[in-house]
Protein backbone atom coordinates (compact mmCIF):
# COMPACT_ATOMS: atom_id res chain seq x y z
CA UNK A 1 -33.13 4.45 -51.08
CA UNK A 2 -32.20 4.92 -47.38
CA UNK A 3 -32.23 8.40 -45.92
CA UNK A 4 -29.20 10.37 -45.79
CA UNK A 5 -27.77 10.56 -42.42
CA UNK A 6 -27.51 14.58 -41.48
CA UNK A 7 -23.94 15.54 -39.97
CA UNK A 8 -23.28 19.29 -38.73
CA UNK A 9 -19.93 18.57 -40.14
CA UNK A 10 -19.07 21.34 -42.79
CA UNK A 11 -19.39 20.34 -46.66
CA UNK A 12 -15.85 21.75 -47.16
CA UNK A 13 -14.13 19.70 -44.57
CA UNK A 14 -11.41 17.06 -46.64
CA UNK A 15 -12.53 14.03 -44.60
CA UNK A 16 -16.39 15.07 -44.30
CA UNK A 17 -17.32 11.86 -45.47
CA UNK A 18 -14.64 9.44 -43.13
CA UNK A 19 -16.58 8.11 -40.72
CA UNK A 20 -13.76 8.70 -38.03
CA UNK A 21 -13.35 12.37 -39.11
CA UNK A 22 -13.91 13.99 -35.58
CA UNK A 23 -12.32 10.63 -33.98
CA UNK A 24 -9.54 11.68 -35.63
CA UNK A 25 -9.14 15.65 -34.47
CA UNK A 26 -9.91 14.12 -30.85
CA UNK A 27 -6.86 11.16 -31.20
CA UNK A 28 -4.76 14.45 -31.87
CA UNK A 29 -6.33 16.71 -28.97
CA UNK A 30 -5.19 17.18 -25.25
CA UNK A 31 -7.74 17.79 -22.47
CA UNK A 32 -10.90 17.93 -23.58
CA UNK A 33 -12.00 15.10 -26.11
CA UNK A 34 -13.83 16.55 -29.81
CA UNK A 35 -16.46 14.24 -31.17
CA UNK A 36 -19.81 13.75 -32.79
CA UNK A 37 -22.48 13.82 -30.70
CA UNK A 38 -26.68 13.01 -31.45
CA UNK A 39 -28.63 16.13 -31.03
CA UNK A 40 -31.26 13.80 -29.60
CA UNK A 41 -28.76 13.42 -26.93
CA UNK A 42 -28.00 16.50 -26.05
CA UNK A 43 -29.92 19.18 -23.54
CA UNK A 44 -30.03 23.07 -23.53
CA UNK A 45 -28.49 24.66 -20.15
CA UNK A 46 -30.88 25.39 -17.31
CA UNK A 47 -28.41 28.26 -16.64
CA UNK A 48 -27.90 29.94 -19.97
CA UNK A 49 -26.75 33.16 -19.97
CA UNK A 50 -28.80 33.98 -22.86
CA UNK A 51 -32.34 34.92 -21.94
CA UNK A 52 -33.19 35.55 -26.22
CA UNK A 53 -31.72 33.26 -28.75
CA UNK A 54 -32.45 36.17 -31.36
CA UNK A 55 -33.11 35.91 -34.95
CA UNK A 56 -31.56 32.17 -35.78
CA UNK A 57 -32.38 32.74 -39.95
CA UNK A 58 -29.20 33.66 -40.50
CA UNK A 59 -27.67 30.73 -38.69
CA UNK A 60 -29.89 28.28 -39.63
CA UNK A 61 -29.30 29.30 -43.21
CA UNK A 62 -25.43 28.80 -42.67
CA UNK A 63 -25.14 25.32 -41.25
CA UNK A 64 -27.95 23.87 -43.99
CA UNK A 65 -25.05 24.89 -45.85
CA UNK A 66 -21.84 24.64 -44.46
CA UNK A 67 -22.54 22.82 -41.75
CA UNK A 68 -21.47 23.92 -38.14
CA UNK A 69 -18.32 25.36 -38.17
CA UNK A 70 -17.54 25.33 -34.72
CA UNK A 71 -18.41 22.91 -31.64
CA UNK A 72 -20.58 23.57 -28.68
CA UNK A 73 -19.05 22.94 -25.42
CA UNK A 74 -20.97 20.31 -23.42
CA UNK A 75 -20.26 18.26 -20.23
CA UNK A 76 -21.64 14.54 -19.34
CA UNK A 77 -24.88 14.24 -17.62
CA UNK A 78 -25.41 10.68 -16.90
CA UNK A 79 -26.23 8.72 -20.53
CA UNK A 80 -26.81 12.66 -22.10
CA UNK A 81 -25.27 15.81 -22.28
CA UNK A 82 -25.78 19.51 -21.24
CA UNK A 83 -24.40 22.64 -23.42
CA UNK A 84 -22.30 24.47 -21.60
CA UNK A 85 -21.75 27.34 -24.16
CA UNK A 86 -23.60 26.94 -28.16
CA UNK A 87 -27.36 27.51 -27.72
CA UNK A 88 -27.88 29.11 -30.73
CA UNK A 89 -26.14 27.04 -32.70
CA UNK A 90 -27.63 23.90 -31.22
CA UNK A 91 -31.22 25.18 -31.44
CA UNK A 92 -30.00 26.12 -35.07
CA UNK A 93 -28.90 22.55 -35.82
CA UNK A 94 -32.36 21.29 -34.80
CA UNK A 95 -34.31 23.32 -36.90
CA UNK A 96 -32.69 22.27 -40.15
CA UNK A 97 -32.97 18.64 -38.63
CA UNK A 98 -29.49 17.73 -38.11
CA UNK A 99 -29.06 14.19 -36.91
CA UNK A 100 -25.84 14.76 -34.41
CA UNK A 101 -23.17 17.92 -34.31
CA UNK A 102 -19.14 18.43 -33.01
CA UNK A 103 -18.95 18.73 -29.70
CA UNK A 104 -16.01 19.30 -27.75
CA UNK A 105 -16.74 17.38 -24.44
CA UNK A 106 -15.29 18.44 -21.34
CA UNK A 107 -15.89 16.78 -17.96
CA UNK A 108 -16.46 19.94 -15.51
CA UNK A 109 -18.54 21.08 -12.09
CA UNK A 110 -21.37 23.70 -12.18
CA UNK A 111 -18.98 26.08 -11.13
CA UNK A 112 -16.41 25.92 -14.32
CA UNK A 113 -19.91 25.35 -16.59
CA UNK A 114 -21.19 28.78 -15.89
CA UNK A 115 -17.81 30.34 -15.48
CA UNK A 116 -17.26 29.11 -19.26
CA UNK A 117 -20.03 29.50 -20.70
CA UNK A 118 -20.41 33.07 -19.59
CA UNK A 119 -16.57 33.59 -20.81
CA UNK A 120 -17.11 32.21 -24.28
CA UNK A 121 -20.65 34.19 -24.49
CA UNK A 122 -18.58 37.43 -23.74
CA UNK A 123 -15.96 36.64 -26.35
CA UNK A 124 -18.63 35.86 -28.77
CA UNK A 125 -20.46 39.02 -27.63
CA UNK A 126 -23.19 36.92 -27.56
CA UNK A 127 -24.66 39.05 -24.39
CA UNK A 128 -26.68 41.85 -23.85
CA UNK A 129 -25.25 44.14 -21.28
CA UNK A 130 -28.42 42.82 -19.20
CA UNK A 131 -27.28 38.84 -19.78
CA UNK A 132 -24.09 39.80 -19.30
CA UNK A 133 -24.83 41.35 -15.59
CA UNK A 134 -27.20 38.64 -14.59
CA UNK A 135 -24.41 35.79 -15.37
CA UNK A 136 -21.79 38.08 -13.39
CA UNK A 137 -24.01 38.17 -10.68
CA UNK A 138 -25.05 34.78 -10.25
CA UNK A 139 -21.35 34.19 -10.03
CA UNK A 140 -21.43 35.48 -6.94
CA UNK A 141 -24.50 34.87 -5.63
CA UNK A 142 -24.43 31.04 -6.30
CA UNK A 143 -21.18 29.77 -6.42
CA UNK A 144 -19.50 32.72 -3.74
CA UNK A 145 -17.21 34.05 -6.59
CA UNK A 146 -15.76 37.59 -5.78
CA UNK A 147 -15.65 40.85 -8.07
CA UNK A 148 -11.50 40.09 -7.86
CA UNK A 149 -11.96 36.63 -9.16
CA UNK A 150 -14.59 37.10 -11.72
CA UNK A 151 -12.06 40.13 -12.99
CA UNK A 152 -9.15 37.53 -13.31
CA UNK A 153 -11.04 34.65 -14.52
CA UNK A 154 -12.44 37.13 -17.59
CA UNK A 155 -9.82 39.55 -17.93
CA UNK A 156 -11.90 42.99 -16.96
CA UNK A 157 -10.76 45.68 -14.38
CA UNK A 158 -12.11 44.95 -11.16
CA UNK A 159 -14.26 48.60 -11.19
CA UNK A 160 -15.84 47.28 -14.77
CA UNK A 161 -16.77 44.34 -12.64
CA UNK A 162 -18.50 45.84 -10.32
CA UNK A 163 -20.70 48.60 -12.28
CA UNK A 164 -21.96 45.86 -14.79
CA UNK A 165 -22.80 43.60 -11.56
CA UNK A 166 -24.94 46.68 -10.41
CA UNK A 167 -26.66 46.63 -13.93
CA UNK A 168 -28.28 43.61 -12.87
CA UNK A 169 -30.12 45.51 -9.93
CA UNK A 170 -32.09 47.32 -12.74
CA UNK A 171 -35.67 45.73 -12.02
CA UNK A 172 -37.87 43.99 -14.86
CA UNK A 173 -39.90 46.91 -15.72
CA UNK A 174 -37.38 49.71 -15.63
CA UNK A 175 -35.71 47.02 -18.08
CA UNK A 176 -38.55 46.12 -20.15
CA UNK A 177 -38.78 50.05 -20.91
CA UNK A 178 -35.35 50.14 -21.66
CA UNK A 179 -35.55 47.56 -24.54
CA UNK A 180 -38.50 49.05 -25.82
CA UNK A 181 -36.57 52.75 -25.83
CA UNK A 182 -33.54 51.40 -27.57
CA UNK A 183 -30.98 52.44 -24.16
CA UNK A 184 -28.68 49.49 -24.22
CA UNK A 185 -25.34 51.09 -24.36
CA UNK A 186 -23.54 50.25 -20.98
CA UNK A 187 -22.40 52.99 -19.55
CA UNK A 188 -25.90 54.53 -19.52
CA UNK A 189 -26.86 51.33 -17.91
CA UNK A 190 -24.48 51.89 -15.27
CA UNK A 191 -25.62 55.73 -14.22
CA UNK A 192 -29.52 54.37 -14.22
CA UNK A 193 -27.98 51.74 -12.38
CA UNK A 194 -26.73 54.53 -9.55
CA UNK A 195 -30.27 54.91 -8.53
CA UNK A 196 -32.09 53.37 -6.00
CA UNK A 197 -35.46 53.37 -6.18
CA UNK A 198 -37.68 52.07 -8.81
CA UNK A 199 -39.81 55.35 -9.26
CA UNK A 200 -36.41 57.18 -9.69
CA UNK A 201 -35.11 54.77 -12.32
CA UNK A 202 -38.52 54.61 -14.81
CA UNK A 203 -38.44 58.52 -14.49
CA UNK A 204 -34.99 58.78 -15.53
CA UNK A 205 -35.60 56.32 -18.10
CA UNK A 206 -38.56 57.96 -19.51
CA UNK A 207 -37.04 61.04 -19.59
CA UNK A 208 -33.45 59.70 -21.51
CA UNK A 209 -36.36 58.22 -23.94
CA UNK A 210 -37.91 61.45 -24.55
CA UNK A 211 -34.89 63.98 -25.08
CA UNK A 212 -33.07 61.05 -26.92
CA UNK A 213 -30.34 61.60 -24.31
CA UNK A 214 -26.36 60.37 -24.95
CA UNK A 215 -24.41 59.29 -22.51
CA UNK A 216 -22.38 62.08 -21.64
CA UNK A 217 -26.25 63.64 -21.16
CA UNK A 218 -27.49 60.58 -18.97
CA UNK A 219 -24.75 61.01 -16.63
CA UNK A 220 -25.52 64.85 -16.03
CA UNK A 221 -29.53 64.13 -15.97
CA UNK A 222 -28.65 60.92 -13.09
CA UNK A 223 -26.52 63.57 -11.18
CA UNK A 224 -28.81 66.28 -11.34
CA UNK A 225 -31.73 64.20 -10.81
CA UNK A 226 -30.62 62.91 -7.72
CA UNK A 227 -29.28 66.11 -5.98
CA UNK A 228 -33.11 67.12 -7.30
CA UNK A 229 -34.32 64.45 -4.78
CA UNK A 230 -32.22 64.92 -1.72
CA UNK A 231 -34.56 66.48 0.77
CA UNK A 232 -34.83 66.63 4.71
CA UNK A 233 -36.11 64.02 6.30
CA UNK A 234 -39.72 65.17 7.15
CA UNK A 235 -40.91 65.97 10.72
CA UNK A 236 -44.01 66.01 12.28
CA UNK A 237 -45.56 69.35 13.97
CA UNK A 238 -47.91 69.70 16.47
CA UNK A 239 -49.69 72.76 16.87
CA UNK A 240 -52.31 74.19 19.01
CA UNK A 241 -54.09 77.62 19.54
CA UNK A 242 -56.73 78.12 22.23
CA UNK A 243 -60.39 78.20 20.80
CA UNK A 244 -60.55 81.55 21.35
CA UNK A 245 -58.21 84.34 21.32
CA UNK A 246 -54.78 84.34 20.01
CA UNK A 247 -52.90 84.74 22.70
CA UNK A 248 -50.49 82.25 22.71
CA UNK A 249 -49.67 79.39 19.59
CA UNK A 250 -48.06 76.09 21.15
CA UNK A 251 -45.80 74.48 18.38
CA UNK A 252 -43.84 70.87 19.04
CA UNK A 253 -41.46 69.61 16.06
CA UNK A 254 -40.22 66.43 16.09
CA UNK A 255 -37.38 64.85 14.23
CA UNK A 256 -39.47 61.93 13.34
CA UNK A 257 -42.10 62.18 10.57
CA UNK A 258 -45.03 61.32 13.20
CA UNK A 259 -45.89 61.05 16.91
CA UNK A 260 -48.70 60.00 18.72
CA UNK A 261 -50.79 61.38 21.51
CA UNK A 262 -49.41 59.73 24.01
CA UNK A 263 -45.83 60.97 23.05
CA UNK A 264 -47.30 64.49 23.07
CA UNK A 265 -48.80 64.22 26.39
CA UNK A 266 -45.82 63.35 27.80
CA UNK A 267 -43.68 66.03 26.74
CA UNK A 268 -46.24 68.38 27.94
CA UNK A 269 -46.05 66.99 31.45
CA UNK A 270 -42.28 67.26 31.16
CA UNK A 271 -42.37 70.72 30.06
CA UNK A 272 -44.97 71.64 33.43
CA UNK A 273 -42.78 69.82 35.03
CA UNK A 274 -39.38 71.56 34.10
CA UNK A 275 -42.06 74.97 34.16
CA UNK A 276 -42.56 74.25 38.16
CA UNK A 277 -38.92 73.14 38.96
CA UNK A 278 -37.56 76.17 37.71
CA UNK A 279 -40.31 78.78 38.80
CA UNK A 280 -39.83 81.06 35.47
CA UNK A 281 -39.40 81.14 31.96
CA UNK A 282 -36.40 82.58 32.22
């Protein structure tokens, strides 16, 4: 008996069976064309916004039985394709050994890939606020986008923009530690995201970890913590006192944080100097 050719076509669909079922939806479609594509033929994105697919169970569980319910995007690449937004369920699909899946096809740069695959992630809320930053960001830094056009292109206020883009500053540690204490919610991301340097950023994290902080709390502890940190600039201070006696104590502060001996010497010659111009002290 020959083997039963796996479809990610949904079991419900009226015309799951007609050969020409997705033929049919594309005949009907504008744009970009709808069709059934081989999994075999089709590659994950090299620039997915998603660095976890998560727990697929769940998924793989619904398309053994219903099938997928909604295309991937993907674009032509040569004789294959490239997702540009439906990881999961594509890795999904292959798991429970689905011979080909809908795909809604759509002939598109690198530049409109990312921009809609990151858009369709976000609608999804597919992202972690961490994903969701990176992607922003490498709007910008690869394809020159500005925090204007990324807020028209996905319909967020420009300042939003901007404070999730500064998310993706956060460095890999002060992240990892972040996952591992459970502080996800944005808009603590964005104060820890306020500080500059590492060292400041794992102590504030450690510390929103340990109190179990809010973000109301986070945003007082960031502001306190760095008017905490805000110190003079250090300068070095020469001293000298003679062997023996105390006579006299020679003190030179500089505004720099060191000096070396030749510096000193020569602002000891200009100070005999100035001494023998002027005679006196006074």
């Amino acid at each position: 008996m020959p083997k039963t050719k796996r479809t990610g076509l949904p079991e419900s669909a009226g015309m799951k069976h007609d050969t020409h079922f997705v033929e049919l939806i594309s005949s009907r479609t504008r744009g970009p064309l709808i069709r059934m594509i081989s999994v075999e033929r089709i590659d994950p994105n090299p620039h997915q916004a998603r660095s976890e697919m998560g727990d697929l169970q769940e998924l793989q569980i619904s398309i053994k039985e219903k099938g997928v319910l909604e295309p991937i995007l993907v674009r032509p690449k040569g004789e294959r394709y490239e997702i540009i937004a439906g990881e999961r369920r594509f890795q999904a699909a292959r798991r429970v050994m689905l011979t080909e899946m809908p795909c809604i096809e759509m002939n598109v740069d690198d530049r409109e890939a990312m921009e809609l695959s990151l858009i369709e992630n976000l609608q999804r809320k597919d992202l972690d606020v961490f994903e969701e930053a990176d992607g922003l960001n490498a709007l910008i830094e690869i394809y020159g986008y500005t925090h204007e056009k990324i807020s028209e292109k996905i319909g967020k206020a420009r300042s939003t923009i901007t404070e999730v883009i500064n998310i993706s500053k956060i460095p890999a540690e002060a992240r990892r530690l972040c996952h591992e204490a459970g502080i996800t919610n944005r808009s603590q991301l964005i104060e820890i995201s306020k500080l500059k340097k590492k060292s400041e950023i794992l102590e504030v994290i450690n510390e929103i970890k340990e109190r179990g902080l809010r973000r109301a709390d986070t945003r007082d502890l960031t502001r306190e913590f760095k008017k905490t940190k805000v110190k003079k600039k250090s300068r070095y201070v020469f001293q000298y006192r003679p062997k023996e006696g105390d006579q006299y104590k020679l003190k030179i502060e500089f505004k720099k944080g060191s000096a070396t001996k030749e510096e000193i010497i020569l602002i000891l010659q200009e100070l005999i100097e100035s001494l023998n111009r002027k005679g006196t002290l006074i």
